[in-house]
N, C-alpha and C. Protein backbone atom coordinates (compact mmCIF):
# COMPACT_ATOMS: atom_id res chain seq x y z
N UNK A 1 53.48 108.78 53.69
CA UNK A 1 53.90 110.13 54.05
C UNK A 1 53.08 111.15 53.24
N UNK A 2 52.37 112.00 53.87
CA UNK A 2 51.85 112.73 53.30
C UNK A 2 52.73 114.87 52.69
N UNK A 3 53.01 114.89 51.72
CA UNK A 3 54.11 116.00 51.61
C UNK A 3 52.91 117.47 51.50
N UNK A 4 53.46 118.45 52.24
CA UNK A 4 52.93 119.71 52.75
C UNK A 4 53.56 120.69 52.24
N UNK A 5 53.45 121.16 51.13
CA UNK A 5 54.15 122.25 50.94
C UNK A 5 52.77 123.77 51.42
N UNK A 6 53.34 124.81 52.16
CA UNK A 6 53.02 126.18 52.38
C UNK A 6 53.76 127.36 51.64
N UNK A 7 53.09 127.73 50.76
CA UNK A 7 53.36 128.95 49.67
C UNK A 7 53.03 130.00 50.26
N UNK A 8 53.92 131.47 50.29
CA UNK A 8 53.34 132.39 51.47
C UNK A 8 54.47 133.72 51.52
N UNK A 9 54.01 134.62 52.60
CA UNK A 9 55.43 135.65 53.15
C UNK A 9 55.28 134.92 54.74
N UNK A 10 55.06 136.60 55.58
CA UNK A 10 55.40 136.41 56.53
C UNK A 10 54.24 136.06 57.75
N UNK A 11 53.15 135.74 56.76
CA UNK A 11 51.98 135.08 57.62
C UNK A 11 52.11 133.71 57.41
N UNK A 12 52.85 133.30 56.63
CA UNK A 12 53.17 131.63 56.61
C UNK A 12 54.09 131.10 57.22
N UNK A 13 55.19 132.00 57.22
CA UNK A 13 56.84 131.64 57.56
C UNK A 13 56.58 131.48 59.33
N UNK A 14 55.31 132.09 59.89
CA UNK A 14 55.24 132.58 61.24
C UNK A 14 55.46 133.89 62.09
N UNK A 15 56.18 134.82 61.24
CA UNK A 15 56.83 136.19 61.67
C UNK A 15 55.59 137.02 63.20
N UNK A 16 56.44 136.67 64.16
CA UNK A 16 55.52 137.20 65.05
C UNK A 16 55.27 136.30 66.20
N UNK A 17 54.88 134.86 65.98
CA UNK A 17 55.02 133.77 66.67
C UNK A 17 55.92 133.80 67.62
N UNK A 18 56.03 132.81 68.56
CA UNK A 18 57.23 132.69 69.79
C UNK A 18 58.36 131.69 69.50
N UNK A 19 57.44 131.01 68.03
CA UNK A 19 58.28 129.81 68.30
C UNK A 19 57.86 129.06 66.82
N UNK A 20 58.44 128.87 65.71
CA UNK A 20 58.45 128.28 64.02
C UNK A 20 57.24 127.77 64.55
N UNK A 21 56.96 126.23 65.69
CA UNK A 21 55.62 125.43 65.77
C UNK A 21 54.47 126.05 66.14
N UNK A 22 54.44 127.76 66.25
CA UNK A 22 53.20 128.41 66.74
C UNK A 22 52.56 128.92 65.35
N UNK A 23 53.50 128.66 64.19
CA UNK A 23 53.31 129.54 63.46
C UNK A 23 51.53 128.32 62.45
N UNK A 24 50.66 128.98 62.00
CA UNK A 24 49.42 128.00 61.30
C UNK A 24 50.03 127.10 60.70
N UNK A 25 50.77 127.09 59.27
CA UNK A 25 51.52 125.68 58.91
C UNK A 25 52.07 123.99 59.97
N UNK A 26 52.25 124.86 60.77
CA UNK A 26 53.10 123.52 61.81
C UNK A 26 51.91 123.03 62.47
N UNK A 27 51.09 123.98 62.95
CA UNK A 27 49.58 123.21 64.05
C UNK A 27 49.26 122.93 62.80
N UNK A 28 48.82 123.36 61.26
CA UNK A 28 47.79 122.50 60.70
C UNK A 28 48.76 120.86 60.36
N UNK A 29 49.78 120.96 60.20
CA UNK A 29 50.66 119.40 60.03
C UNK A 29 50.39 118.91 61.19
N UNK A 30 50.55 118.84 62.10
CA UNK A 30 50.66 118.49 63.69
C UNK A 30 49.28 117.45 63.98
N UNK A 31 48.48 118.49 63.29
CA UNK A 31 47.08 118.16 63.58
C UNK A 31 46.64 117.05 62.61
N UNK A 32 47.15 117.48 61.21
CA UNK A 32 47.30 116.42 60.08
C UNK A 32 47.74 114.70 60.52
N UNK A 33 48.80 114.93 60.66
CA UNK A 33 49.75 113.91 61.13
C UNK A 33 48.88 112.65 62.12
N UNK A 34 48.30 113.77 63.62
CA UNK A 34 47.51 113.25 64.40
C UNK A 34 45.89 112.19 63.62
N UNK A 35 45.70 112.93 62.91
CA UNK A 35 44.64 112.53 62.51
C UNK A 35 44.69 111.48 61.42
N UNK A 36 44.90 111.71 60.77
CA UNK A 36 45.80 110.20 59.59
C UNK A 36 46.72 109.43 59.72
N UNK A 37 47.24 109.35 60.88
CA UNK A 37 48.37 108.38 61.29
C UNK A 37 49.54 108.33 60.55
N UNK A 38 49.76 109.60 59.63
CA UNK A 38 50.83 109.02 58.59
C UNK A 38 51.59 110.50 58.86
N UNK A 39 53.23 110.16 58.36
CA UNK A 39 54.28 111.18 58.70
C UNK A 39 54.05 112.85 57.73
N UNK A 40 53.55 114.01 58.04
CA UNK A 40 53.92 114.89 57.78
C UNK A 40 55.21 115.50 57.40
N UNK A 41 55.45 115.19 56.14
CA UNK A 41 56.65 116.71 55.92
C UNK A 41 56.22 118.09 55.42
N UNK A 42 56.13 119.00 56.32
CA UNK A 42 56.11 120.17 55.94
C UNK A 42 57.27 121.03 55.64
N UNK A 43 57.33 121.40 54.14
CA UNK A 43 58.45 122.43 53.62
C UNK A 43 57.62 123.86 53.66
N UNK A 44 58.21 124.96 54.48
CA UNK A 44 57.77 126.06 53.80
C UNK A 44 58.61 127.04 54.37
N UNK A 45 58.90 127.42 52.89
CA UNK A 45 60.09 127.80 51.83
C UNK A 45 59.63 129.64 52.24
N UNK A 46 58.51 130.21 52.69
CA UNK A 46 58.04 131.50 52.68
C UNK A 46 58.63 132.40 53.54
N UNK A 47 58.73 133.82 52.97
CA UNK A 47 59.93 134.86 53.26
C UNK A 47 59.35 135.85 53.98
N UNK A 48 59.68 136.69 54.76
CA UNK A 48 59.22 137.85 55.04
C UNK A 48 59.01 139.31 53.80
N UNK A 49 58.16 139.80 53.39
CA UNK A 49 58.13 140.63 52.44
C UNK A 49 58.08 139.80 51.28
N UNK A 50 57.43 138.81 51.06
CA UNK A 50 57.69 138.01 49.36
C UNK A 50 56.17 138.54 49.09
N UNK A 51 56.51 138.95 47.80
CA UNK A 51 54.91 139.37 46.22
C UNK A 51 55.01 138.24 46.02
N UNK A 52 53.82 138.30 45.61
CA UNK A 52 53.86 136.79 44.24
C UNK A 52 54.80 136.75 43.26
N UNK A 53 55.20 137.85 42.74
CA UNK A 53 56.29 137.39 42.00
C UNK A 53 57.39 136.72 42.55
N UNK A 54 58.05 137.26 44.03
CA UNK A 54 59.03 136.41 44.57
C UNK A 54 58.35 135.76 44.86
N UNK A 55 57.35 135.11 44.80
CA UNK A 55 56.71 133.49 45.34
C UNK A 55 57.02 132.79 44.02
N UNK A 56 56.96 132.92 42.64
CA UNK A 56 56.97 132.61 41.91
C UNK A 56 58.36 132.39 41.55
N UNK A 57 59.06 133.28 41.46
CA UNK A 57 60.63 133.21 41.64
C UNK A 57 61.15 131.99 42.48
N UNK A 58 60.81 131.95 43.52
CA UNK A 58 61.51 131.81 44.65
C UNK A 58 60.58 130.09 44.90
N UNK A 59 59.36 130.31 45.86
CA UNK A 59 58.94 129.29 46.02
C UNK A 59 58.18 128.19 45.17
N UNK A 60 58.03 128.55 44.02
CA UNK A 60 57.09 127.39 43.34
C UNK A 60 57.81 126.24 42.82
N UNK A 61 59.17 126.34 42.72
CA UNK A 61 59.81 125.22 41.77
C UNK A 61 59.58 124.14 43.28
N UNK A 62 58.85 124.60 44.27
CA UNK A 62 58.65 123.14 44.71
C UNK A 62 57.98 122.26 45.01
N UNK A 63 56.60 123.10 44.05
CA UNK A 63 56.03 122.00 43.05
C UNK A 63 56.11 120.83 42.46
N UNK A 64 57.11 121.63 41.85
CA UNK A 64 57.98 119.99 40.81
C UNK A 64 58.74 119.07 41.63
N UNK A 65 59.34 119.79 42.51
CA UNK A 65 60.45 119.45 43.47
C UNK A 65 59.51 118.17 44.08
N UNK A 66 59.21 118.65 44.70
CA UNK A 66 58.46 117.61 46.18
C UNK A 66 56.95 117.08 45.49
N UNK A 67 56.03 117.54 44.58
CA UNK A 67 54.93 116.82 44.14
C UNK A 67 54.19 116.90 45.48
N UNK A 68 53.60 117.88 45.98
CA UNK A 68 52.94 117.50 47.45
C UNK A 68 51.61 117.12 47.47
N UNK A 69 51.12 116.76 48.59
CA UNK A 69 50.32 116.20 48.32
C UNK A 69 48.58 117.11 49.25
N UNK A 70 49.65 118.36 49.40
CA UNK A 70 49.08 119.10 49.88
C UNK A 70 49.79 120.61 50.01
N UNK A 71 48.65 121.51 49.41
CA UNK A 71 49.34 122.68 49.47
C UNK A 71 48.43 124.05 49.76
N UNK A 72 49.10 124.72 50.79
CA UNK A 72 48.34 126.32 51.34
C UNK A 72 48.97 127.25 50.24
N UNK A 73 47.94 128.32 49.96
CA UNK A 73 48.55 129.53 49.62
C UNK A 73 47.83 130.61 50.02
N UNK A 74 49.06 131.33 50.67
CA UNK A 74 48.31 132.92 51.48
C UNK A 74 49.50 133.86 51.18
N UNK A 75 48.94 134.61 49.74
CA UNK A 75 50.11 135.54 49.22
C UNK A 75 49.42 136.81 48.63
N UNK A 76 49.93 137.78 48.97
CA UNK A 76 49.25 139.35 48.67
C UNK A 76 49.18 139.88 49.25
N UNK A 77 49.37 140.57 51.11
CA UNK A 77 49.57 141.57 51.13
C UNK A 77 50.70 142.12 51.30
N UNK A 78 51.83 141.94 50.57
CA UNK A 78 53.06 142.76 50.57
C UNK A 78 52.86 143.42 48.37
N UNK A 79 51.85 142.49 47.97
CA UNK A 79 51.82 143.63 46.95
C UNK A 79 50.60 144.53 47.16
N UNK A 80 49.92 144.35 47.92
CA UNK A 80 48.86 145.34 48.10
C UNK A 80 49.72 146.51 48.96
N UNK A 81 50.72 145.96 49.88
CA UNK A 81 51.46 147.47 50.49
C UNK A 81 52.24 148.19 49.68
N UNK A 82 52.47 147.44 48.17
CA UNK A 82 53.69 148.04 47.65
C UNK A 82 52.97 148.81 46.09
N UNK A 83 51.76 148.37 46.32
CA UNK A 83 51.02 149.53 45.44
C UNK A 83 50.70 148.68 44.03
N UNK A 84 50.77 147.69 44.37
CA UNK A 84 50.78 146.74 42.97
C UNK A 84 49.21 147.04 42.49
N UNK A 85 48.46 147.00 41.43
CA UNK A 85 47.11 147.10 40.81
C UNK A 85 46.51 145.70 41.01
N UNK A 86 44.85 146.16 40.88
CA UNK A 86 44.26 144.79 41.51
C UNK A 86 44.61 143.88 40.02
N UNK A 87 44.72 144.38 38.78
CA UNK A 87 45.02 143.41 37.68
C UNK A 87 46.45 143.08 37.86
N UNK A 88 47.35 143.44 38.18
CA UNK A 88 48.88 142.88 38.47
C UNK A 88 48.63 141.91 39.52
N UNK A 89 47.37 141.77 40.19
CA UNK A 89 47.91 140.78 41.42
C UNK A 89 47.03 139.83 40.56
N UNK A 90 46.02 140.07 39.96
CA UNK A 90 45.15 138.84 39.24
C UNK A 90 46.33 138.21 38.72
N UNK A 91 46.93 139.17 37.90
CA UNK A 91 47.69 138.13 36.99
C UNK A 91 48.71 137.42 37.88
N UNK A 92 49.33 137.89 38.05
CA UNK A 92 50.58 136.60 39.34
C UNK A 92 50.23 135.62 39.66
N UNK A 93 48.81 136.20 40.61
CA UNK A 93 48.14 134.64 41.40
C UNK A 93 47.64 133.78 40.47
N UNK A 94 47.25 133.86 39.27
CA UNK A 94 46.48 133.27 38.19
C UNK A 94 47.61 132.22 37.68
N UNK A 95 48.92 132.90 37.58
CA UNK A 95 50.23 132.25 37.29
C UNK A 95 50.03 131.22 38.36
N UNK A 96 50.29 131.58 39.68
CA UNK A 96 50.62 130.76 40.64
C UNK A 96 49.56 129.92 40.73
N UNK A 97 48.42 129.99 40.62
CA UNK A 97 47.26 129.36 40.92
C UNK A 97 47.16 127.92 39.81
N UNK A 98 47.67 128.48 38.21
CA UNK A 98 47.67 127.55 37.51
C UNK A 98 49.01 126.29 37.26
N UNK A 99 50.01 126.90 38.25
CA UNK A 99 50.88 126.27 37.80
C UNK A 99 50.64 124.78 39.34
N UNK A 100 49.76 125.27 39.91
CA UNK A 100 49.31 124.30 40.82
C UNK A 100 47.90 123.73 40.74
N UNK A 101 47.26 123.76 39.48
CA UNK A 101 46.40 122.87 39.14
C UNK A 101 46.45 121.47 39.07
N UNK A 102 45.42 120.44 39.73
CA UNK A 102 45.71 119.41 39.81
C UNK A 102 46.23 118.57 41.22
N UNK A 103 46.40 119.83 42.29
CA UNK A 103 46.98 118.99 43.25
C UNK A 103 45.93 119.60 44.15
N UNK A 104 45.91 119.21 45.39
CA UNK A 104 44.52 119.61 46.69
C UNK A 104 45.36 121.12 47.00
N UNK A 105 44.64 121.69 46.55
CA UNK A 105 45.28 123.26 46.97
C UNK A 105 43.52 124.22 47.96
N UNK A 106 44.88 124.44 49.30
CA UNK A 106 43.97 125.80 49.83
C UNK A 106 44.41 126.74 49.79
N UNK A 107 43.70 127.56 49.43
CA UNK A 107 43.83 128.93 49.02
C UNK A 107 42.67 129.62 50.23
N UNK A 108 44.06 131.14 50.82
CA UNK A 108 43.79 130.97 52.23
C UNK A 108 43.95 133.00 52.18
N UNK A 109 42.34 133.35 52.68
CA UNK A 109 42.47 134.68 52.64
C UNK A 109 43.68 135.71 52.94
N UNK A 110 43.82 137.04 52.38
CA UNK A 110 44.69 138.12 53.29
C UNK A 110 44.06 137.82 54.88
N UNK A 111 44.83 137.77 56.01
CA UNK A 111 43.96 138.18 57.24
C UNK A 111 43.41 139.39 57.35
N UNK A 112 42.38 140.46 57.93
CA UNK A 112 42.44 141.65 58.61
C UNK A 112 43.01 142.00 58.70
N UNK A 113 43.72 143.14 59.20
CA UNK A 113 45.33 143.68 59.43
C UNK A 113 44.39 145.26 59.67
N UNK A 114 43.88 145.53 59.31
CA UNK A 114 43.03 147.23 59.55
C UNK A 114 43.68 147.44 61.27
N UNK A 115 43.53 146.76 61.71
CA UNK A 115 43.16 146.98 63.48
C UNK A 115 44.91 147.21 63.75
N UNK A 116 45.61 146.90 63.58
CA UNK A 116 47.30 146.58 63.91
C UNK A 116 47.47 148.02 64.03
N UNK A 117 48.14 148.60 65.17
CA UNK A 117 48.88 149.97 64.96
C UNK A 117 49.67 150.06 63.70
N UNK A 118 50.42 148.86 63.38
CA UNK A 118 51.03 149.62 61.79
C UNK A 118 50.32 149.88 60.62
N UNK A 119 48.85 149.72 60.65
CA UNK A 119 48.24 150.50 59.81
C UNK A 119 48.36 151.38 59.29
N UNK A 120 48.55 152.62 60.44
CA UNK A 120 48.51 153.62 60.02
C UNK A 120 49.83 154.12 59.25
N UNK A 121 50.87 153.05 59.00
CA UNK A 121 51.46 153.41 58.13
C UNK A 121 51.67 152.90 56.68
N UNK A 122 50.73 152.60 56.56
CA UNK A 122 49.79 152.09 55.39
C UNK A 122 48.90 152.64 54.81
N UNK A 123 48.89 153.69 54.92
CA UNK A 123 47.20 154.46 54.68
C UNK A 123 46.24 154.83 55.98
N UNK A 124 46.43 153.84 56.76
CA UNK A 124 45.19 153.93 57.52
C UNK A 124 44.47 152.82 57.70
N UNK A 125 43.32 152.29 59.24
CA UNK A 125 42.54 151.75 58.87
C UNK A 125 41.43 151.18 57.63
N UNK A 126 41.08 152.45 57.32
CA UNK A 126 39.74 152.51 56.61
C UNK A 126 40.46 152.18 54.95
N UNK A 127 41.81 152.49 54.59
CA UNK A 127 42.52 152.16 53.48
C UNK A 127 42.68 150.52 53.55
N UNK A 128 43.52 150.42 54.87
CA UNK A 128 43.54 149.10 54.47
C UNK A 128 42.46 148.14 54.36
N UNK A 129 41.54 148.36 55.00
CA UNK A 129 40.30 147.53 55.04
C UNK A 129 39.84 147.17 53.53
N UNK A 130 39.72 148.32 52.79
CA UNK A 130 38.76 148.39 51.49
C UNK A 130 39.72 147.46 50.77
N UNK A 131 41.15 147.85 50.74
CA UNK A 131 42.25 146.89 49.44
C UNK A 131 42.45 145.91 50.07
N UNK A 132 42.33 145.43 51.44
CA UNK A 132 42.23 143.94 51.77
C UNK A 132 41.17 143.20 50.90
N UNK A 133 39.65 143.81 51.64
CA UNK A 133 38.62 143.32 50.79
C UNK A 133 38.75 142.96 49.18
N UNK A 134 39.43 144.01 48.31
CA UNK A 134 39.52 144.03 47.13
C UNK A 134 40.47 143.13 46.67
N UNK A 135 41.70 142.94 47.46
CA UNK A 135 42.39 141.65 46.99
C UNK A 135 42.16 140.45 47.29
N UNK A 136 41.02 140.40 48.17
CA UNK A 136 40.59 139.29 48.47
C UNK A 136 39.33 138.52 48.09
N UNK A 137 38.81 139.53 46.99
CA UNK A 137 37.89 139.32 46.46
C UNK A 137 38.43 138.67 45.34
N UNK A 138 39.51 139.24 44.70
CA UNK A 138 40.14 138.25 43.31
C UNK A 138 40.84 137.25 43.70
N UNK A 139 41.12 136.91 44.56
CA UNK A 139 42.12 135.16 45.35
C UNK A 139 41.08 134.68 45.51
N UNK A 140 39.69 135.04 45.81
CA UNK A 140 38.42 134.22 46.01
C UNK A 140 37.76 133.41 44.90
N UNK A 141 38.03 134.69 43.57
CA UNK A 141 37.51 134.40 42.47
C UNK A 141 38.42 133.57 41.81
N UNK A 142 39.62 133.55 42.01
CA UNK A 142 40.84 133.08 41.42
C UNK A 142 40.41 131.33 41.59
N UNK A 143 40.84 131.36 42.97
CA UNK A 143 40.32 129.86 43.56
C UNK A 143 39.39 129.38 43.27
N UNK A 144 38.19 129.75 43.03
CA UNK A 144 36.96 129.07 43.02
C UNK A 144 37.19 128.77 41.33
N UNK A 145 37.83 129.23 40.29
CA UNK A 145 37.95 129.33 39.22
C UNK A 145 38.76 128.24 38.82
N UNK A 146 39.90 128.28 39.75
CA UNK A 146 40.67 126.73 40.10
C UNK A 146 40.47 125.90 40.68
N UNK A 147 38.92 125.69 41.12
CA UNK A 147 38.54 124.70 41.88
C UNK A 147 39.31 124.24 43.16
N UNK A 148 39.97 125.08 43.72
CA UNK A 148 40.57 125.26 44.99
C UNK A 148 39.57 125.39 46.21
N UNK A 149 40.16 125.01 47.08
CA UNK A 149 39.44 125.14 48.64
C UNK A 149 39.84 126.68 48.87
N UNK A 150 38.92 127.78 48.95
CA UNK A 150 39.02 128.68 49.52
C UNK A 150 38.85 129.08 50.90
N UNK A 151 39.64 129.81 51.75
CA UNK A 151 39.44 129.86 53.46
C UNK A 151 39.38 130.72 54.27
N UNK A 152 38.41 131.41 54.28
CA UNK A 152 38.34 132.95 54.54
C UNK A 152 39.00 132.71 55.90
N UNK A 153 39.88 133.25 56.25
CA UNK A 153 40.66 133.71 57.67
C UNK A 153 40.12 135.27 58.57
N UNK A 154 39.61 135.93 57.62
CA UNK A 154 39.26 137.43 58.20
C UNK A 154 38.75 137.59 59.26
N UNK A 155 37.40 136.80 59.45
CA UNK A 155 37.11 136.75 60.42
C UNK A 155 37.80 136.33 61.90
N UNK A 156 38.43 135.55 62.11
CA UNK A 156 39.27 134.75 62.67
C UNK A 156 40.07 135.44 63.26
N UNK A 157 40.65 136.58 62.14
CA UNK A 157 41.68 137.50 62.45
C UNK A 157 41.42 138.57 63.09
N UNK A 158 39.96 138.59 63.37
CA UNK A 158 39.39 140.00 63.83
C UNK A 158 38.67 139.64 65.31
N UNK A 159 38.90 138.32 65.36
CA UNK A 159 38.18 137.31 66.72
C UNK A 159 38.81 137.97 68.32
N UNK A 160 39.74 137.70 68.12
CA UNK A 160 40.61 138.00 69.62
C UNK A 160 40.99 139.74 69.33
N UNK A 161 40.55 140.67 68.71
CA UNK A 161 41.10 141.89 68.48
C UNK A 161 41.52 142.56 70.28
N UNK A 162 42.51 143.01 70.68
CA UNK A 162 42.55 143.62 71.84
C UNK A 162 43.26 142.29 72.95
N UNK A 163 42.86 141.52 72.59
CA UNK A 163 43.18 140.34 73.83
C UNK A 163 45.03 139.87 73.55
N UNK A 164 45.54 139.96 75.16
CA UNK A 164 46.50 139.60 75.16
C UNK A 164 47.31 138.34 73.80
N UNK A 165 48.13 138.70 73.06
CA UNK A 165 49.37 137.71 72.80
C UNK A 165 48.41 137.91 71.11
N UNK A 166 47.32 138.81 70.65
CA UNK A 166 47.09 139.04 69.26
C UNK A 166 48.08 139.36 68.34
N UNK A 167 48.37 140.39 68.71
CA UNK A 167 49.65 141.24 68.28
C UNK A 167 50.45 141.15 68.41
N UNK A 168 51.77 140.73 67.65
CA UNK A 168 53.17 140.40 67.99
C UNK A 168 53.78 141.80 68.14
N UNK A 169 54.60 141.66 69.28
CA UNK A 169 55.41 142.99 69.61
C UNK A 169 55.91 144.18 68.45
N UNK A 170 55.82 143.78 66.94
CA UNK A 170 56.26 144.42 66.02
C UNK A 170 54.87 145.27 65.94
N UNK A 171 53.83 145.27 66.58
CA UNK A 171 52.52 145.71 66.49
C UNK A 171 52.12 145.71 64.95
N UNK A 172 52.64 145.16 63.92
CA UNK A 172 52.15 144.60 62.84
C UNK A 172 51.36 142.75 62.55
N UNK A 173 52.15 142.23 62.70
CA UNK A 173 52.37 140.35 62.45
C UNK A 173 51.46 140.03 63.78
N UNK A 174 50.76 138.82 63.67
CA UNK A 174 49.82 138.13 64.33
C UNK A 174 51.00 137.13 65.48
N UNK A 175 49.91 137.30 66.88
CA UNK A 175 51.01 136.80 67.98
C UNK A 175 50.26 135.15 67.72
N UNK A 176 50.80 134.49 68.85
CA UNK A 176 50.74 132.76 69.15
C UNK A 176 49.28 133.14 69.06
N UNK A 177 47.72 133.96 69.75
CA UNK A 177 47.14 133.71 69.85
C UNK A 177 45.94 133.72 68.26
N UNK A 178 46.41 134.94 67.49
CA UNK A 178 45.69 135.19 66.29
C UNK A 178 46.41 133.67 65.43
N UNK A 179 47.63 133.40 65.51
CA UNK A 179 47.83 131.88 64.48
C UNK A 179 46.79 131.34 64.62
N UNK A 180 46.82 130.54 65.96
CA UNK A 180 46.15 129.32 66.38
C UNK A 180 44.93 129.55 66.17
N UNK A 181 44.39 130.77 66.25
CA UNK A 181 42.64 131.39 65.55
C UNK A 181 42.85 130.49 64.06
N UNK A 182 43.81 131.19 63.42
CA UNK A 182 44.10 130.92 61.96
C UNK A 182 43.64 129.62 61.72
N UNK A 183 44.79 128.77 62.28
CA UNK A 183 45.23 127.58 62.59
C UNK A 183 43.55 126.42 62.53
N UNK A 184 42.57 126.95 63.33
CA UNK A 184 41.50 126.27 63.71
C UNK A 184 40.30 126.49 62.57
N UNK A 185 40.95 127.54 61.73
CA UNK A 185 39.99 127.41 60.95
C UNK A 185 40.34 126.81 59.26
N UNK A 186 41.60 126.88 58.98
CA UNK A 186 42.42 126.15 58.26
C UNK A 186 42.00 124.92 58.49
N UNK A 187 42.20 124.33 59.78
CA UNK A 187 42.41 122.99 59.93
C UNK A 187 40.72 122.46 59.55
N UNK A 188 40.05 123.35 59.61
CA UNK A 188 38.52 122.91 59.47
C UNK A 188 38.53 122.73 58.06
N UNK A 189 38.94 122.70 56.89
CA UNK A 189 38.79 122.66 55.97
C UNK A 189 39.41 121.76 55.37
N UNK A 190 41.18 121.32 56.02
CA UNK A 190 42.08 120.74 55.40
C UNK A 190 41.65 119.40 56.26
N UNK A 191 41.40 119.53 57.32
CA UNK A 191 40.66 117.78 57.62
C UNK A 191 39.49 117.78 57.31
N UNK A 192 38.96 117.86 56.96
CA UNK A 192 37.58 117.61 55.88
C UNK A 192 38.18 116.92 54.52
N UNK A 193 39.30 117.62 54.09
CA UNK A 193 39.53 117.31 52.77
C UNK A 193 40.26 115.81 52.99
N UNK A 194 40.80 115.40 54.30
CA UNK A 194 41.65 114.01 54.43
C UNK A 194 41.07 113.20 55.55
């Protein structure tokens, strides 16, 4: 049995999806499973609106818990909306990053999000773009520092822009079609690694 833990908010949990199995976590197990012949458990424990600190709070004790044998992390932009400094997010993820040293960890970009009508209640396009980039420049550096699989998603996220089922009706959160973008490029990395 191979154990899956996904560390995350509401780009992990699925928020937006039609359905928990549309959400990237479940196609990358699905796909896992298929390919190694062996049983997937995927736990993921991820909230709508969680910082790293509530990731830290909240999801890491299951680490210890479950020992997985595989683990995503895609956490930061609910402190980049909430005004957190690019050194407050170093430090969290650095927490989180080290307290998962030692196990196959991907570490999995902010998506795009500039393009979403709820941008603009964010700053704006052109705002969010730059502090995406900028927090995603230290989860890059973070990872590579932890010898983590890093996975740029951005692109991916910016693939289908305009095309039916991108945008989940909240015109914020990624629909069935931006996951499965996700989903295909995740999976390019995490079956490589098995």
């Amino acid at each position: 049995m191979i154990r899956y833990l996904a560390l995350g908010d509401s780009y992990t949990i699925g928020t937006g999806a039609s359905d928990p199995t549309r959400g990237w976590p479940s196609i990358v197990a699905a796909r896992l499973e298929q390919k190694t012949g062996d049983t997937v458990e995927l736990t993921n424990p991820a909230v709508n609106g969680f910082t790293t600190d509530d990731l830290i709070q909240h999801e890491l004790h299951h680490v210890n818990d479950l020992k997985p044998e595989l683990v995503t992390v895609l956490i930061g932009v609910n402190d980049l909306v909430r005004g957190r400094t690019l050194a407050e997010y170093d430090s969290m993820l650095s927490t989180i990053y080290d307290a998962l040293d030692g196990r196959r960890v991907f570490a999995i970009s902010i998506p795009s999000w500039h393009f979403v009508p709820a941008a603009a209640d964010f700053g704006g396009a052109d705002h969010v773009e730059r502090l995406t980039r900028l927090f995603n420049q230290i989860a890059r550096e973070e990872a590579v520092a932890h010898r983590f699989t890093w996975v740029d998603i951005g692109p991916a996220s910016r693939s289908g822009i305009g095309s039916p089922g991108w945008i989940a009706s909240d015109h914020l959160h990624p629909g069935d079609a931006q996951y499965s973008a996700w989903a295909d490029v995740i999976w390019e990395a995490v079956g490589e690694a098995f």
